[in-house]
C-alpha atoms as a PDB file:
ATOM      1  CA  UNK A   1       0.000   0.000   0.000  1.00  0.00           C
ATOM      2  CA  UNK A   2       3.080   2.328   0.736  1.00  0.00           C
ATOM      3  CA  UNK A   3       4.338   2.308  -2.445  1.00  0.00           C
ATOM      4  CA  UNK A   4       1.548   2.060  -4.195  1.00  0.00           C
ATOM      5  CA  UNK A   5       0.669   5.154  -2.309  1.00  0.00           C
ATOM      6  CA  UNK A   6       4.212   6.516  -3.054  1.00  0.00           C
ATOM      7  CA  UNK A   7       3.358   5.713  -7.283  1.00  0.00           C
ATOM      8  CA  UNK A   8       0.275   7.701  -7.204  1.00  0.00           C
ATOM      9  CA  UNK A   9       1.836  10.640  -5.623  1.00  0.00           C
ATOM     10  CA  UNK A  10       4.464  10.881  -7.840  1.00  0.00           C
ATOM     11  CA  UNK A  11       2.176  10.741 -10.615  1.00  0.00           C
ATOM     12  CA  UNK A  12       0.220  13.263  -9.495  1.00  0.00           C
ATOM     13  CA  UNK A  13       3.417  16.215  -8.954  1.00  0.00           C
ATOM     14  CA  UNK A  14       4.397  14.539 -12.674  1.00  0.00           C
ATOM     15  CA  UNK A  15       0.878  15.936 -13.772  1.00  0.00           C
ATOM     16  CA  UNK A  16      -0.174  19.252 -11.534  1.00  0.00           C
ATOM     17  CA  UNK A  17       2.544  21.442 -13.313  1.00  0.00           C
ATOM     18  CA  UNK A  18       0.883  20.487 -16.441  1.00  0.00           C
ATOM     19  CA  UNK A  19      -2.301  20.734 -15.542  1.00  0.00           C
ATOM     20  CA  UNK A  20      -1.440  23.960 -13.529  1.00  0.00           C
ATOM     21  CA  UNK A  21       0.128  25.107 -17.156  1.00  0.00           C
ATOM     22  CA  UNK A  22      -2.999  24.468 -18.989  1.00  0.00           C
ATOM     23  CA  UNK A  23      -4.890  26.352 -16.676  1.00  0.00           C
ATOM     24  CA  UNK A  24      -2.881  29.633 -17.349  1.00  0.00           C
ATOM     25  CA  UNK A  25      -2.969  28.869 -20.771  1.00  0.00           C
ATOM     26  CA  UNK A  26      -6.966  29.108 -20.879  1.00  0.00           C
ATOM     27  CA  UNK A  27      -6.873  31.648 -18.760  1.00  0.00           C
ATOM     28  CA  UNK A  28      -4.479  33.848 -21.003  1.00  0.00           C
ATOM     29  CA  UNK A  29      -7.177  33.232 -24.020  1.00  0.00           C
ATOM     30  CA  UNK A  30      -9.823  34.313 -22.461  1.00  0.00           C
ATOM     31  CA  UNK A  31      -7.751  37.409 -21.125  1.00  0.00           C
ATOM     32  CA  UNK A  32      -6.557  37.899 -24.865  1.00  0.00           C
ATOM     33  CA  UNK A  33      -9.699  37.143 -26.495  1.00  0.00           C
ATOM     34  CA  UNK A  34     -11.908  39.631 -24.076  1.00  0.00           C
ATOM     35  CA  UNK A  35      -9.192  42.547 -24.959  1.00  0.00           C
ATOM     36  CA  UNK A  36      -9.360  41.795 -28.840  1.00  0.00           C
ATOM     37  CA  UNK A  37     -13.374  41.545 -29.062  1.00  0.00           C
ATOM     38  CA  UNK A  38     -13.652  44.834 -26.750  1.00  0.00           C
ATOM     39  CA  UNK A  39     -11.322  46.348 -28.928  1.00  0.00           C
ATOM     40  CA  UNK A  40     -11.926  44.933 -32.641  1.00  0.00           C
ATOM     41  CA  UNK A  41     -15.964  43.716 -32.121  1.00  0.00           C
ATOM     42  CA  UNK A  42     -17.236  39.922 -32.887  1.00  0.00           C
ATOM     43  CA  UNK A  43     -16.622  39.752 -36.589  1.00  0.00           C
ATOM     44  CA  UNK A  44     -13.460  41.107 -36.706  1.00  0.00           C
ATOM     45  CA  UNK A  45     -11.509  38.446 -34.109  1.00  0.00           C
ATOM     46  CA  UNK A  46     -11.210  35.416 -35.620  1.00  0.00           C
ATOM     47  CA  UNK A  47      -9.280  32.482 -34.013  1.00  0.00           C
ATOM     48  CA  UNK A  48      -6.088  33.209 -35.833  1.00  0.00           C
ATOM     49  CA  UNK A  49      -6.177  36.777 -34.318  1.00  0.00           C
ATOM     50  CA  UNK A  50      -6.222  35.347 -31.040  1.00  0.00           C
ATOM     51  CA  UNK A  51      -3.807  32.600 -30.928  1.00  0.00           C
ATOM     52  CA  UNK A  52      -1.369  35.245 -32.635  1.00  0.00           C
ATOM     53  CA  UNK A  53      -1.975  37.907 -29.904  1.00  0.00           C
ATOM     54  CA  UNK A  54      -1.409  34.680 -27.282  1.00  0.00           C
ATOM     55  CA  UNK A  55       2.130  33.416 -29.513  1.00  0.00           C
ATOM     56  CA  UNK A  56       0.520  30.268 -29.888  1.00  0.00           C
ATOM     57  CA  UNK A  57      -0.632  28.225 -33.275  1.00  0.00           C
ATOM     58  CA  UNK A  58      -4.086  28.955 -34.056  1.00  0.00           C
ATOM     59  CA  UNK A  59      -4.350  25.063 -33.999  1.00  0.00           C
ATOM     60  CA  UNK A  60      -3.532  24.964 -30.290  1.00  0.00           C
ATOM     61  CA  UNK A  61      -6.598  27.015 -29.053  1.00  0.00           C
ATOM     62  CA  UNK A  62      -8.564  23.227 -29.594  1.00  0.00           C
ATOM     63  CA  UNK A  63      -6.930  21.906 -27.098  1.00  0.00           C
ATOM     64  CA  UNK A  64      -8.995  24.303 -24.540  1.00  0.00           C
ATOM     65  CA  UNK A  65     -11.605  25.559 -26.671  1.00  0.00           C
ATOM     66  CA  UNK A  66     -13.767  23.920 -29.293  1.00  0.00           C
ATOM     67  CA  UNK A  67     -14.917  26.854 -30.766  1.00  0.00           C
ATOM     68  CA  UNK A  68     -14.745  30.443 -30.941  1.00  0.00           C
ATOM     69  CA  UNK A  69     -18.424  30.581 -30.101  1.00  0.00           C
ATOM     70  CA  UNK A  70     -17.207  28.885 -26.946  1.00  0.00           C
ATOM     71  CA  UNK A  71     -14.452  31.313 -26.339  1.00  0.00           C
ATOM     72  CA  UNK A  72     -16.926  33.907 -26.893  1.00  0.00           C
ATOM     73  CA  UNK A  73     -19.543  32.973 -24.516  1.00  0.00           C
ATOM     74  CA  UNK A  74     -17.350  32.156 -21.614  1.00  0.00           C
ATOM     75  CA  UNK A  75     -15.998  35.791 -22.284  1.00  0.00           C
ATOM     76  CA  UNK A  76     -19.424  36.851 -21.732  1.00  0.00           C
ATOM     77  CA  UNK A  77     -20.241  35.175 -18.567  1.00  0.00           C
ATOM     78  CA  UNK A  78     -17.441  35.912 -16.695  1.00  0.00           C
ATOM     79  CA  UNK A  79     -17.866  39.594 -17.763  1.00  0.00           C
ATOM     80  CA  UNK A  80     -21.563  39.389 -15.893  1.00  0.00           C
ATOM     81  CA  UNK A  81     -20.422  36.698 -13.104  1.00  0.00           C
ATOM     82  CA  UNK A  82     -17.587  38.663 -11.859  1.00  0.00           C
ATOM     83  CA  UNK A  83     -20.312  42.155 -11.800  1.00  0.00           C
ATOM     84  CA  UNK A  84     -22.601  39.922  -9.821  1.00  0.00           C
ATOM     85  CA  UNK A  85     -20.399  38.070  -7.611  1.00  0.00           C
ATOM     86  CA  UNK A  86     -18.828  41.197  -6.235  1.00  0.00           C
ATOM     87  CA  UNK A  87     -22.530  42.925  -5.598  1.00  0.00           C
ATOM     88  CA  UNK A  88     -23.749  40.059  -4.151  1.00  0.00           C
ATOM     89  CA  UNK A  89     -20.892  39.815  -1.605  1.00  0.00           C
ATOM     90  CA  UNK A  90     -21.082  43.391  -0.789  1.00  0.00           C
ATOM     91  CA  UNK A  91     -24.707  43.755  -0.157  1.00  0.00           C
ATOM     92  CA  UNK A  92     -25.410  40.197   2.238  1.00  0.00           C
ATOM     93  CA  UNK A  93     -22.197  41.908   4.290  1.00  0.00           C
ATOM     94  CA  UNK A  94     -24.895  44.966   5.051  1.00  0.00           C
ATOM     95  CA  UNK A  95     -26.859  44.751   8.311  1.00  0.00           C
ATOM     96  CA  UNK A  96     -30.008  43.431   7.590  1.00  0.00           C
ATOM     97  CA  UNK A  97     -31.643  47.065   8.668  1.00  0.00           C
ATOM     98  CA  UNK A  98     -29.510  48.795   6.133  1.00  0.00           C
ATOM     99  CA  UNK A  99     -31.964  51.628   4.527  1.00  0.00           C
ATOM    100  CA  UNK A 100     -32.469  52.636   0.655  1.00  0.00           C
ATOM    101  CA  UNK A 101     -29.620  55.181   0.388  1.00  0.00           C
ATOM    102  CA  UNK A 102     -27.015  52.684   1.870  1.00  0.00           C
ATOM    103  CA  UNK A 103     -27.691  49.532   0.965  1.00  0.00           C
ATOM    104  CA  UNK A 104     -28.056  51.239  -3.116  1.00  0.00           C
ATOM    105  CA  UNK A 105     -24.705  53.155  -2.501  1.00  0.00           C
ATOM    106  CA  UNK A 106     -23.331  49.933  -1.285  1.00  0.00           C
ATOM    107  CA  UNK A 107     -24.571  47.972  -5.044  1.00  0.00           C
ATOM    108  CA  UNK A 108     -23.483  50.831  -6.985  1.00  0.00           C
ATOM    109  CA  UNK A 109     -20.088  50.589  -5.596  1.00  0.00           C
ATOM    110  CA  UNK A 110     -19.730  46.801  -6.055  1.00  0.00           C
ATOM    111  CA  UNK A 111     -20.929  46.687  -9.637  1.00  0.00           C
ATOM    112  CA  UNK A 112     -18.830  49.783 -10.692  1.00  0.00           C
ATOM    113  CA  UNK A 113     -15.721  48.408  -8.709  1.00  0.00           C
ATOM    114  CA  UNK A 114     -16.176  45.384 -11.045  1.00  0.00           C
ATOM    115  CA  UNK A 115     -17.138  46.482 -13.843  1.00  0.00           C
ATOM    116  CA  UNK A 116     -14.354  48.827 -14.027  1.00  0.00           C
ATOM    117  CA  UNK A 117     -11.642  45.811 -12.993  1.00  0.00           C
ATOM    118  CA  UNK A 118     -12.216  43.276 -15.248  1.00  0.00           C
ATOM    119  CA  UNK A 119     -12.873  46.283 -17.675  1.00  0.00           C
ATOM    120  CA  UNK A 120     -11.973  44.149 -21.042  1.00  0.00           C
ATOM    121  CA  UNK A 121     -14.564  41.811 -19.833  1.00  0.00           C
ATOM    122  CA  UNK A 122     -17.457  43.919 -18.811  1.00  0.00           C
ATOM    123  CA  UNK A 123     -16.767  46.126 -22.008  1.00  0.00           C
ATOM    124  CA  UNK A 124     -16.501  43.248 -24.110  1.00  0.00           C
ATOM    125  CA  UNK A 125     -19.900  41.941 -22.706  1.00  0.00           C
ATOM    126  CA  UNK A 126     -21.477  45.115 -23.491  1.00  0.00           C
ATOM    127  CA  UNK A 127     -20.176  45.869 -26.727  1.00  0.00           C
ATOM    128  CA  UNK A 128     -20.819  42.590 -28.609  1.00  0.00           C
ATOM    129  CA  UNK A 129     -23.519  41.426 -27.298  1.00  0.00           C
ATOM    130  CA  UNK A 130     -25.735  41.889 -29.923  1.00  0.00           C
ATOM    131  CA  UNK A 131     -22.998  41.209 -32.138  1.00  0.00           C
ATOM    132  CA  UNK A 132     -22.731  36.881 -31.139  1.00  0.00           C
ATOM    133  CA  UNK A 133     -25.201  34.552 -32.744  1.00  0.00           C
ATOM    134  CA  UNK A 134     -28.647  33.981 -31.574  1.00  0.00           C
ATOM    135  CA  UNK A 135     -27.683  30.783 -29.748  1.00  0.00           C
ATOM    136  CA  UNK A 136     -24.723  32.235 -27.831  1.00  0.00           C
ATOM    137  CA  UNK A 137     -26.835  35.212 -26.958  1.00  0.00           C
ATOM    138  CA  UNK A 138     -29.820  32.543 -25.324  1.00  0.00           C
ATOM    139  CA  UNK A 139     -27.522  30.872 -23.405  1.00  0.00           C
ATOM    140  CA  UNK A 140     -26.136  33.971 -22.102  1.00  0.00           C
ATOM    141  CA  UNK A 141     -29.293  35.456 -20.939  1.00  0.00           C
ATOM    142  CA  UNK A 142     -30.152  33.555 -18.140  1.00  0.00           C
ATOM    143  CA  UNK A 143     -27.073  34.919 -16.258  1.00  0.00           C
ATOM    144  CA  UNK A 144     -28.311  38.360 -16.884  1.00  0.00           C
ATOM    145  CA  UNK A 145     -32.027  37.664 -15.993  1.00  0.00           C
ATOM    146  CA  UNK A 146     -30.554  36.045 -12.989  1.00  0.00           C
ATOM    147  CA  UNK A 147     -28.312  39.167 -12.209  1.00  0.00           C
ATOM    148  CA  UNK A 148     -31.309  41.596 -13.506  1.00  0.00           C
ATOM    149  CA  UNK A 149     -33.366  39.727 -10.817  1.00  0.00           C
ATOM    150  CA  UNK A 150     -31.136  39.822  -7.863  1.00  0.00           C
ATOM    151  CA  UNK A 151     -31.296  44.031  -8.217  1.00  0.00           C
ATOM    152  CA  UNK A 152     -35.615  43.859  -8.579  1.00  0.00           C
ATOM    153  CA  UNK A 153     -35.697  41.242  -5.324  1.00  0.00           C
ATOM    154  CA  UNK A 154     -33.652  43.897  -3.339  1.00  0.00           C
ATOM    155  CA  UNK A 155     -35.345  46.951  -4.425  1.00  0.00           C
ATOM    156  CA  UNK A 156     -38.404  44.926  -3.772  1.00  0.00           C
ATOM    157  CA  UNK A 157     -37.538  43.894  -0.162  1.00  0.00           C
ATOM    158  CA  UNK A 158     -36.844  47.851   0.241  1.00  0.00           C
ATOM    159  CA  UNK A 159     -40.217  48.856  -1.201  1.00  0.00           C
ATOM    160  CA  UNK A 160     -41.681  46.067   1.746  1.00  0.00           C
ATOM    161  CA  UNK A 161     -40.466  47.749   3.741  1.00  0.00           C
ATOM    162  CA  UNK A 162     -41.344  51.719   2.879  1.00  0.00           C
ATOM    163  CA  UNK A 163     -38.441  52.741   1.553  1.00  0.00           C
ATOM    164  CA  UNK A 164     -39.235  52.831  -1.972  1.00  0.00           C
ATOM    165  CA  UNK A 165     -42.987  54.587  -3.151  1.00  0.00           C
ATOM    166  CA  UNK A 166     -45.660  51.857  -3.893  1.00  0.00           C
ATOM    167  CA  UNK A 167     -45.731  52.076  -7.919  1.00  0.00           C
ATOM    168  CA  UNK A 168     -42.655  52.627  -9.258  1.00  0.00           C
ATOM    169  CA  UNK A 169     -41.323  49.993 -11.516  1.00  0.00           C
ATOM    170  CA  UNK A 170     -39.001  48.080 -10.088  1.00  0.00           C
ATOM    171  CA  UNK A 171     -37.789  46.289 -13.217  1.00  0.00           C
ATOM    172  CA  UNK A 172     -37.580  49.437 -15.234  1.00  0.00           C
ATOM    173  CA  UNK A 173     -35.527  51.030 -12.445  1.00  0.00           C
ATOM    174  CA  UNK A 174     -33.267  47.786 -12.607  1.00  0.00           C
ATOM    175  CA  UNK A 175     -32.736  48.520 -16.275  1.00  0.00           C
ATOM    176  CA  UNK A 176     -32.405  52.817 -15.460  1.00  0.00           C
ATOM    177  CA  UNK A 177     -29.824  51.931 -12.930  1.00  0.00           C
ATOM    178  CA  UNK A 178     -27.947  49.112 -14.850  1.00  0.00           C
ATOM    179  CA  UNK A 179     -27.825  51.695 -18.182  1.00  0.00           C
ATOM    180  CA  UNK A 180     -26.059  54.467 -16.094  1.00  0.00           C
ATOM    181  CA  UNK A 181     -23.487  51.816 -14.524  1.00  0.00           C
ATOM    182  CA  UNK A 182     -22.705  50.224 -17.983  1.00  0.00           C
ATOM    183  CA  UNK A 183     -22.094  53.466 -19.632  1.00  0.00           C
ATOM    184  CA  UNK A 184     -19.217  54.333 -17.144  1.00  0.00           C
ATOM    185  CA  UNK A 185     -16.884  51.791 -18.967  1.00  0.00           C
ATOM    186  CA  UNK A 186     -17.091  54.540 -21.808  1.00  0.00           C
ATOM    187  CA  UNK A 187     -16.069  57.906 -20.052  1.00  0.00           C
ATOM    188  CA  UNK A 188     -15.451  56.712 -16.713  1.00  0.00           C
ATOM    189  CA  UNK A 189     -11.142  58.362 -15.914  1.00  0.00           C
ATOM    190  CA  UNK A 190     -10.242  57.579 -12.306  1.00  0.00           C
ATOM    191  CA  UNK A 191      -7.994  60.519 -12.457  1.00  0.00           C
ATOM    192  CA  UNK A 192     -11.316  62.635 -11.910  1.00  0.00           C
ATOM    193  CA  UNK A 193     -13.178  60.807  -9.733  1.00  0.00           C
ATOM    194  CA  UNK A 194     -13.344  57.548  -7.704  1.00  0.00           C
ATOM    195  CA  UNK A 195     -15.759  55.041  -7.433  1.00  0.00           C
ATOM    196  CA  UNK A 196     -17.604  56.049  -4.350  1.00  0.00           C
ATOM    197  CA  UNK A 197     -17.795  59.497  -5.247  1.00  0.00           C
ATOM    198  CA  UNK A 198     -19.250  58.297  -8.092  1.00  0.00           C
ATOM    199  CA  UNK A 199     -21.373  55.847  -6.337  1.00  0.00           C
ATOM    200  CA  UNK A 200     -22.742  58.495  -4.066  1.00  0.00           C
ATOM    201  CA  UNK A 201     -23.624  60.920  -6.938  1.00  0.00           C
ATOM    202  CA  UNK A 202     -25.902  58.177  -8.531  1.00  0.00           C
ATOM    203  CA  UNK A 203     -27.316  57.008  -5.745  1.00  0.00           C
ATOM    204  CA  UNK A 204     -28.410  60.604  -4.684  1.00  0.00           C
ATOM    205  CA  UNK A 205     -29.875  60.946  -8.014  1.00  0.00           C
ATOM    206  CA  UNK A 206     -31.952  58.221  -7.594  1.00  0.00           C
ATOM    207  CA  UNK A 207     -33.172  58.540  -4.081  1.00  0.00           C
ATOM    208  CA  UNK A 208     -33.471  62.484  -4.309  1.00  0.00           C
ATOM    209  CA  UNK A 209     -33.423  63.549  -7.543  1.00  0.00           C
ATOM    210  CA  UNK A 210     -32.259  66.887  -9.023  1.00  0.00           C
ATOM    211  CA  UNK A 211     -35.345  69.330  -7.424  1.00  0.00           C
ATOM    212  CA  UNK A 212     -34.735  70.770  -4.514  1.00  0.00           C
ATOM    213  CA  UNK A 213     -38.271  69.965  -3.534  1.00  0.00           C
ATOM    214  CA  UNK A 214     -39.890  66.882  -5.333  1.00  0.00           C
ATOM    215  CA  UNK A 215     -42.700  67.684  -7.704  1.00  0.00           C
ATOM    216  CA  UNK A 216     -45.342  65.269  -9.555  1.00  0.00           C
ATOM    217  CA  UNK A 217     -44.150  63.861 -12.716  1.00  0.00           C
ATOM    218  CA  UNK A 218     -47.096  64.919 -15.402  1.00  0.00           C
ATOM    219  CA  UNK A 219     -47.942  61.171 -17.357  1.00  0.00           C
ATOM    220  CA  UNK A 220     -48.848  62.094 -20.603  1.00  0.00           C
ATOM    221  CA  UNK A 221     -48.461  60.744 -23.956  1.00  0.00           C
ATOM    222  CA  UNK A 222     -45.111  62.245 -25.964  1.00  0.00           C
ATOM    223  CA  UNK A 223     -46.575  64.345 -29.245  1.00  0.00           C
ATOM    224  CA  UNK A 224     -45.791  62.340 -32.440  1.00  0.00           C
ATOM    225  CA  UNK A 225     -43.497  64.213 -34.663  1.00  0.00           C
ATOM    226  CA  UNK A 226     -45.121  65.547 -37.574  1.00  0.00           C
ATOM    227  CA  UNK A 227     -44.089  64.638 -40.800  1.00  0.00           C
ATOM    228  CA  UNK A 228     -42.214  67.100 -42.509  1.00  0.00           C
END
């Protein structure tokens, strides 16, 4: 049994470096690949493109990935996963009494502090989304209805509670909030401003507004444009 013992944990330190190779391999495609289809869209990175901005033969990119459809999508998740991880983590830290203004602040924060890190990622995710075929785009989507509906289950626990007006729509505030965030990856220079500062600005915005006294919103139709 010693030996046999002995044999098997040999092979295995023959094998970890290997495997712990491959790893960083895959690792540095997806890195590679997120930068190129941020930079260059969909169409334009083929798998040639990558492997060349990796130093490796296109041919060697099977070995990890079987597709670039499957480089693509996993580019995609991790660009959302990441976002959602980090929010989730910072908001079940809160005390469970935390009120609208802090416990927003707080998921502002986390999804800009992501976003902003894995930045080829999250811009990548954004940018080409409607650029993948149909079938990577499905199989995407549940990770962002699943992220979408995290936000609306918070807000909603909030709005329980009286912190949020009965009728607003908590879905379309989801989407509101998740529009402003994204954009940041576009003019966002940390040279300017930091993240909380920035955090705090939106999430004044949304609990206060720009009036200094709230007034009623009139709901009416928008005039058609004439034609001219």
């Amino acid at each position: 049994m010693g030996t046999a013992k002995t044999a098997k944990s040999a092979a295995g330190s023959a094998t970890s470096p290997a495997k712990s190779a491959a790893a960083i391999s895959r690792q540095a495609i997806l890195d590679t690949a997120a930068r190129l289809f941020r930079q260059e869209g969909y169409a334009a990175t083929s798998l040639r493109s990558i492997a060349q901005a990796c130093d490796m033969k296109a041919g060697s990119l099977y070995y990890h990935f079987a597709s670039k459809d499957q480089i693509v999508s996993e580019v995609l998740d991790i660009g959302v996963q990441r976002v959602f991880d980090a929010v989730r983590r910072a908001v079940e830290g809160l005390p469970s009494d935390a009120n609208l203004a802090v416990t927003l602040q707080c998921a502002i924060a986390a999804h800009l502090g992501a976003l902003l890190h894995a930045h080829d990622f999250t811009s990548a995710n954004i940018r080409i989304f409607g650029q993948v075929p149909l079938e990577v785009r499905e199989t995407h989507k549940s990770l962002r209805k699943r992220y979408e509906q995290y936000w609306r289950k918070m807000l909603l626990a909030l709005q329980h509670r009286g912190e949020i007006r009965d009728g607003v729509d908590l879905q379309r505030t989801v989407f509101y909030l998740f529009g402003a965030m994204n954009w940041t990856t576009e003019w966002y220079d940390q040279k300017k401003s930091g993240l909380a500062a920035m955090a705090g600005e939106l999430t004044d915005l949304v609990t206060n507004g720009l009036r200094a006294k709230p007034v009623a919103v009139a709901k009416r139709p928008i005039a058609k444009q004439g034609k001219s």
